[in-house]
C-alpha atoms as a PDB file:
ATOM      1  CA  UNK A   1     -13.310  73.485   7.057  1.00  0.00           C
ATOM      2  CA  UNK A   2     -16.318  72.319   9.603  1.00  0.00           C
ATOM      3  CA  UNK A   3     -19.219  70.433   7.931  1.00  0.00           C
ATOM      4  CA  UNK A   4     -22.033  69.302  10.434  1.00  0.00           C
ATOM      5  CA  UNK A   5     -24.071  66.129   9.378  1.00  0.00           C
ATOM      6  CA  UNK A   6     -27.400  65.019  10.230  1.00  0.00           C
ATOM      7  CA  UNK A   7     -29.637  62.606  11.663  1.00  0.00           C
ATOM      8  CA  UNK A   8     -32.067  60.696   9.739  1.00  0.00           C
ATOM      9  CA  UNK A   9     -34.806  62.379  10.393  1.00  0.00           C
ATOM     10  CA  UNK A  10     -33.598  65.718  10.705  1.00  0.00           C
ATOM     11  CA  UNK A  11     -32.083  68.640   8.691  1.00  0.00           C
ATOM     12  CA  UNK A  12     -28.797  70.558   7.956  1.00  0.00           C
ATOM     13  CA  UNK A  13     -30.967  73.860   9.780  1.00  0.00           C
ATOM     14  CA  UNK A  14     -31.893  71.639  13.107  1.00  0.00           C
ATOM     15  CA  UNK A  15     -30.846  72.571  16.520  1.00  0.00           C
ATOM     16  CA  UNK A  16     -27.515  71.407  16.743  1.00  0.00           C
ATOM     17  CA  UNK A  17     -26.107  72.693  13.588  1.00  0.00           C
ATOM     18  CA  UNK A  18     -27.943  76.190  14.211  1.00  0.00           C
ATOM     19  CA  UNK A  19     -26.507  76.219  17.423  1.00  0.00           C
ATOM     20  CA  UNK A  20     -23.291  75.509  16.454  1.00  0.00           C
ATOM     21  CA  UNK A  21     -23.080  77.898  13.420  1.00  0.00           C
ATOM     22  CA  UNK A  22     -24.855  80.497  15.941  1.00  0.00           C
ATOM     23  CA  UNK A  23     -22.609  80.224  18.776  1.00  0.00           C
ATOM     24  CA  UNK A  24     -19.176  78.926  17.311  1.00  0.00           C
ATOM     25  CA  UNK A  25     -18.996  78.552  13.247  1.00  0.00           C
ATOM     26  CA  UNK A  26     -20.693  80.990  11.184  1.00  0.00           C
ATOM     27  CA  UNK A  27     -19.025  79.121   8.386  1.00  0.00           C
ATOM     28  CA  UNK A  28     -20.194  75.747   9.346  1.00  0.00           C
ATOM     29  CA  UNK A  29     -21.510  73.514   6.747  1.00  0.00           C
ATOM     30  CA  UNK A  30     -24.432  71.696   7.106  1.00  0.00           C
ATOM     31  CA  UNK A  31     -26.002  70.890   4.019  1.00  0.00           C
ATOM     32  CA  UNK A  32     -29.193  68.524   3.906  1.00  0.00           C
ATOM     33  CA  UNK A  33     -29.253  65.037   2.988  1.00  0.00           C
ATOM     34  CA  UNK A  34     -32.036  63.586   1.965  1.00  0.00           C
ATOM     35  CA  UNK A  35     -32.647  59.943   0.937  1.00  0.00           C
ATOM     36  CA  UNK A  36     -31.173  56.631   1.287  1.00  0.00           C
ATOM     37  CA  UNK A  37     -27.851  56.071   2.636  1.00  0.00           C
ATOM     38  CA  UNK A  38     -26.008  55.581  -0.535  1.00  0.00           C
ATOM     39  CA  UNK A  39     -27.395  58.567  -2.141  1.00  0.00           C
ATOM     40  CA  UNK A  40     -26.557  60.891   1.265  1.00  0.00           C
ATOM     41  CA  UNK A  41     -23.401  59.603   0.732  1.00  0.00           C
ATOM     42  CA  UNK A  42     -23.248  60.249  -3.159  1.00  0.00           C
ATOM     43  CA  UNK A  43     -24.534  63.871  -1.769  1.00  0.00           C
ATOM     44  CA  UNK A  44     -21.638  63.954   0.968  1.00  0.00           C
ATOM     45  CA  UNK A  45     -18.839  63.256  -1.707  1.00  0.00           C
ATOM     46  CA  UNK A  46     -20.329  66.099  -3.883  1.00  0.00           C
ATOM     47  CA  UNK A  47     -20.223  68.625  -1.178  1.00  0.00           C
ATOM     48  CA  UNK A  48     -16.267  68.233   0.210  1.00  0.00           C
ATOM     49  CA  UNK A  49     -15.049  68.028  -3.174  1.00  0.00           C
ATOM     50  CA  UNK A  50     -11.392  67.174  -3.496  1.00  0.00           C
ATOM     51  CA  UNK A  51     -10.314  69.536  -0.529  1.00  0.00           C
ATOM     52  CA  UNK A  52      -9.180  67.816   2.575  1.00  0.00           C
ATOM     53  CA  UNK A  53      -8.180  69.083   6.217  1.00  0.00           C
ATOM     54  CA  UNK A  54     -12.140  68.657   7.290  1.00  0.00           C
ATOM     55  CA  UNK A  55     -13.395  68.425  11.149  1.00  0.00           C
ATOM     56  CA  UNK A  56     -16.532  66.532  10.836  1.00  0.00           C
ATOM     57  CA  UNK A  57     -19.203  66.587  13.466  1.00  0.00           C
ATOM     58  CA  UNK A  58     -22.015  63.833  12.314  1.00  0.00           C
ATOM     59  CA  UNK A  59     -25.020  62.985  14.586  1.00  0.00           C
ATOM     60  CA  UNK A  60     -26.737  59.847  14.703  1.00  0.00           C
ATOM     61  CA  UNK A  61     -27.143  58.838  11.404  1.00  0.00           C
ATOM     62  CA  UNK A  62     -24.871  61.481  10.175  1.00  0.00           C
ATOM     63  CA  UNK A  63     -22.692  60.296  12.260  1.00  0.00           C
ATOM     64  CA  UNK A  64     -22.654  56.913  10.088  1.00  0.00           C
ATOM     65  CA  UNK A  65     -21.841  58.965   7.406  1.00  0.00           C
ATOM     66  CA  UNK A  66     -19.175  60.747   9.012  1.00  0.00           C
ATOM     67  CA  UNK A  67     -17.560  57.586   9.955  1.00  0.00           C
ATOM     68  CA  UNK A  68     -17.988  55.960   6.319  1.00  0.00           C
ATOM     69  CA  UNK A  69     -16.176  59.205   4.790  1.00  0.00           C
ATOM     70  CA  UNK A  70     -13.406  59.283   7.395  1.00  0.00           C
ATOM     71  CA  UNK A  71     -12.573  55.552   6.343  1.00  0.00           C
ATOM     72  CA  UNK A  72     -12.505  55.704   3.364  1.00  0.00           C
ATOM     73  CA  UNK A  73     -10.628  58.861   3.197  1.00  0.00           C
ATOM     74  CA  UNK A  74      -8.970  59.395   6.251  1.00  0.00           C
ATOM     75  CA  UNK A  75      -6.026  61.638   4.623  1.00  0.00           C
ATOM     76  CA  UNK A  76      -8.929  64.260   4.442  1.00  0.00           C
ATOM     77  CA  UNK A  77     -10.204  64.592   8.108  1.00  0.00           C
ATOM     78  CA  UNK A  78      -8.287  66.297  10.090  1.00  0.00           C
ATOM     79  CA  UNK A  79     -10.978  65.643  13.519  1.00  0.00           C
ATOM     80  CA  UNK A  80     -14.225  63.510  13.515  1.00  0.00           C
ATOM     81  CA  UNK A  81     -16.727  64.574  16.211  1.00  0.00           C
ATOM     82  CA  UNK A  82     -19.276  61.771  16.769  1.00  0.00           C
ATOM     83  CA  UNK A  83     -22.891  62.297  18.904  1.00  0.00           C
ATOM     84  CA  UNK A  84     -24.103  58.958  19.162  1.00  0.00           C
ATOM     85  CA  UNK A  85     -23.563  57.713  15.845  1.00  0.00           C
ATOM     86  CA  UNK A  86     -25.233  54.987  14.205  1.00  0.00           C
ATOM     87  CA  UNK A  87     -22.218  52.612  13.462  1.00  0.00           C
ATOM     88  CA  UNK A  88     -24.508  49.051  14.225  1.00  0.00           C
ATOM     89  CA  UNK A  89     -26.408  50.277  10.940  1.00  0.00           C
ATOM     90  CA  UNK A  90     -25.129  47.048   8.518  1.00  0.00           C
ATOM     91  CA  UNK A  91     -23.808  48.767   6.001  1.00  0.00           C
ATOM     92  CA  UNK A  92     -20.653  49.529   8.916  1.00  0.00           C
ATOM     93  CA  UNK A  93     -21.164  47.115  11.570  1.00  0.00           C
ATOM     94  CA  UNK A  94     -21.496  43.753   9.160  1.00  0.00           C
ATOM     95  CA  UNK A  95     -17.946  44.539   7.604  1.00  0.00           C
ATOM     96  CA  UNK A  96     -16.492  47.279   9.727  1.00  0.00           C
ATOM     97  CA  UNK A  97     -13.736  49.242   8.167  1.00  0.00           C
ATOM     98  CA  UNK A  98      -9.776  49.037   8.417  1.00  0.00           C
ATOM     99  CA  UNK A  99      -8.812  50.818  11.578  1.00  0.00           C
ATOM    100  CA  UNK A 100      -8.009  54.222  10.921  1.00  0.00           C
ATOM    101  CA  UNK A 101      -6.120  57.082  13.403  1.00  0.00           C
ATOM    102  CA  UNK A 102      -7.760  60.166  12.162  1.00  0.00           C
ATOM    103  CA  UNK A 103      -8.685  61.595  16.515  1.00  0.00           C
ATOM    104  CA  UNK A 104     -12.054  61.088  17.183  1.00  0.00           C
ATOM    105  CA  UNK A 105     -14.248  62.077  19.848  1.00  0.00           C
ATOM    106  CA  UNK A 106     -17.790  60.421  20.545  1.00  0.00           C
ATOM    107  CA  UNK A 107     -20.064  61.377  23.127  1.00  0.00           C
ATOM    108  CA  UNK A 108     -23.109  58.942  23.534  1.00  0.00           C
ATOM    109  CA  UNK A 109     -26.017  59.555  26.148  1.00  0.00           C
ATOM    110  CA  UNK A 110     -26.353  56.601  28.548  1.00  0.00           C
ATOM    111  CA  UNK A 111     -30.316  57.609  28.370  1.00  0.00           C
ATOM    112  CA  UNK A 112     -29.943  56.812  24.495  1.00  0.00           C
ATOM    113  CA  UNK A 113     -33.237  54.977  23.668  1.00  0.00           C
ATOM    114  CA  UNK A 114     -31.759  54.615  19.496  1.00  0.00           C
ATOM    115  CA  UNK A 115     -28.525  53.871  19.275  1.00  0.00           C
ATOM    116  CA  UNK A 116     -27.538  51.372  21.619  1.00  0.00           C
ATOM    117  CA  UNK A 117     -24.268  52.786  23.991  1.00  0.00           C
ATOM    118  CA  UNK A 118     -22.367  49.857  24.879  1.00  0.00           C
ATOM    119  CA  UNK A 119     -22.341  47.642  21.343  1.00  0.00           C
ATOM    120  CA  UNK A 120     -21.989  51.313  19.483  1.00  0.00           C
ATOM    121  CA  UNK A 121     -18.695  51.767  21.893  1.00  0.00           C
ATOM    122  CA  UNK A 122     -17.505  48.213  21.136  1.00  0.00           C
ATOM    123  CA  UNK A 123     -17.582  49.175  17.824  1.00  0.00           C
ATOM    124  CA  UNK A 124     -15.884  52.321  17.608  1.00  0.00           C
ATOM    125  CA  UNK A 125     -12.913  51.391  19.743  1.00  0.00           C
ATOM    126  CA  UNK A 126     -12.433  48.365  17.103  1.00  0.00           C
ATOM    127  CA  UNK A 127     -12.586  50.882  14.241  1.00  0.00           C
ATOM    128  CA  UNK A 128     -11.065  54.626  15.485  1.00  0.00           C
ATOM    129  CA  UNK A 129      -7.459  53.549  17.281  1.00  0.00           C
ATOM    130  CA  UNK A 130      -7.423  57.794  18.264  1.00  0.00           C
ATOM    131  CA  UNK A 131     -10.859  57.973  20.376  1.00  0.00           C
ATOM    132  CA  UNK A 132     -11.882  59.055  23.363  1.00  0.00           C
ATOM    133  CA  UNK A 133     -15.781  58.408  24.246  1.00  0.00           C
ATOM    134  CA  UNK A 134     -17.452  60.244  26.490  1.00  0.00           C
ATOM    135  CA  UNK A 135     -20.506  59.062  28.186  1.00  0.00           C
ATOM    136  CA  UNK A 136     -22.773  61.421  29.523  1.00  0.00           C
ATOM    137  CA  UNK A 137     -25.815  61.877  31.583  1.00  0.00           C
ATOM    138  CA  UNK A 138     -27.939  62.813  28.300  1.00  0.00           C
ATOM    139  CA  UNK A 139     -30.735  61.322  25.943  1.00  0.00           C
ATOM    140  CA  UNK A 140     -30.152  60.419  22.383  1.00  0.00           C
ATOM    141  CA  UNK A 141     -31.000  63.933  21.034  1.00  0.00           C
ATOM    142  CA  UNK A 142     -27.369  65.356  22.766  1.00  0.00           C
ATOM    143  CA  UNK A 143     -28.850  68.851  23.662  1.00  0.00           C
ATOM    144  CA  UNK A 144     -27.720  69.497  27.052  1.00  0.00           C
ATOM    145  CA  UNK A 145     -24.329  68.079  26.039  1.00  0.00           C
ATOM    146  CA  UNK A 146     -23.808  70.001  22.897  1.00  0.00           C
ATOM    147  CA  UNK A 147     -24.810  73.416  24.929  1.00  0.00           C
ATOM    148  CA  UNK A 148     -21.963  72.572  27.528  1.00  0.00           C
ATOM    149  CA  UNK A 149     -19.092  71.203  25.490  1.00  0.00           C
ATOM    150  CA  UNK A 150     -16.155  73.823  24.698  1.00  0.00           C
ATOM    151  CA  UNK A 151     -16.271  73.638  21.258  1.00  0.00           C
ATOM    152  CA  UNK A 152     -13.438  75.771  20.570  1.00  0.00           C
ATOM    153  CA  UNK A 153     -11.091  73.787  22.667  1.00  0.00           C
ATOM    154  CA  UNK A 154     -13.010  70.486  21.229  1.00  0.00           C
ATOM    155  CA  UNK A 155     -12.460  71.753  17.523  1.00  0.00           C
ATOM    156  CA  UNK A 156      -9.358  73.242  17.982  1.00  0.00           C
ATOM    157  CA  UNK A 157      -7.737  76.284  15.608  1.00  0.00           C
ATOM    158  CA  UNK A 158      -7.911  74.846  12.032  1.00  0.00           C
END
C-alpha cells in the first residue's frame, strides 16, 4: 500500500500526489491533514490502521510525519520516500529517534529556500542507517524532480 503525505501548507489533491496517482498509483493514498502536528499525526495513525507493508512518500512537512511513523513503527514500512523533509522541526531534531533500517530515499533541492539541505542531510544519515540522498538541481517544491524520477523502479513491485 502507497500513502502520499503532505506539506504544511498543502493538500492530499496537490500536484505531486495528483501526479503521482495520475501517472503511477491510481490507488495512492493521500488523505489531507489538517492541523497541528500531533493531531496530523493522530490523523496518520487513523488512516494505516493496523496493516503494515506501507511505501511512504512524505513531502516537506509530510515528510516529518513520514519519518515520525517509520520510527516508531518501522516493522510497518516496507520503503520511505522523502522530498525534502522537515526533520530540523523540534519535535525530531531535539531528540532524534533510534536509528532504524527501514530503505529510505531522500531527494532535497540544493535551491531549497525551507528546509535547509546540509543540517536536514546530517540528520537523516544519523537517523535512517538504509539511505541514499539525492541532491538535485531543484527548488524546495520538487517538481521537475518528481516528473523525472522512475517511480516504478523507485517504488518497486509491492
Amino acid at each position: 500500500m502507497k500513502i502520499f503525505i503532505h506539506g504544511l501548507v498543502s493538500s492530499g489533491q496537490a500536484y505531486k500526489a495528483s501526479f503521482l496517482r495520475q501517472h503511477f498509483f491510481p490507488d495512492l493514498l493521500s488523505p489531507d491533514f489538517p492541523g497541528t502536528l500531533e493531531e496530523r499525526m493522530a490523523r496518520l495513525y487513523d488512516v494505516l490502521g493496523d496493516a503494515g507493508d506501507f511505501t511512504i512518500i512524505g513531502s516537506s512537512f509530510g515528510g516529518l510525519m513520514a519519518a515520525l511513523f517509520t520510527c516508531d513503527q518501522p516493522q510497518r514500512v516496507r520503503k520511505l520516500i522523502l522530498f525534502a523533509p522537515a526533520l530540523l522541526w523540534p519535535d525530531f531534531a531535539d531528540n532524534p529517534p533510534a536509528p532504524v533500517s527501514v530503505p529510505t530515499v531522500v531527494y532535497h533541492g540544493r535551491q531549497d529556500g525551507i528546509v535547509p539541505l546540509a543540517p536536514t542531510k546530517a540528520l537523516a544519515q544519523r537517523v535512517f542507517t538504509n539511505l541514499i540522498y539525492h541532491e538535485v538541481d531543484d527548488d524546495h517544491s520538487l517538481h521537475a524532480t518528481v516528473q523525472a524520477i522512475d517511480w516504478p523502479m523507485l517504488v518497486g513491485d509491492d
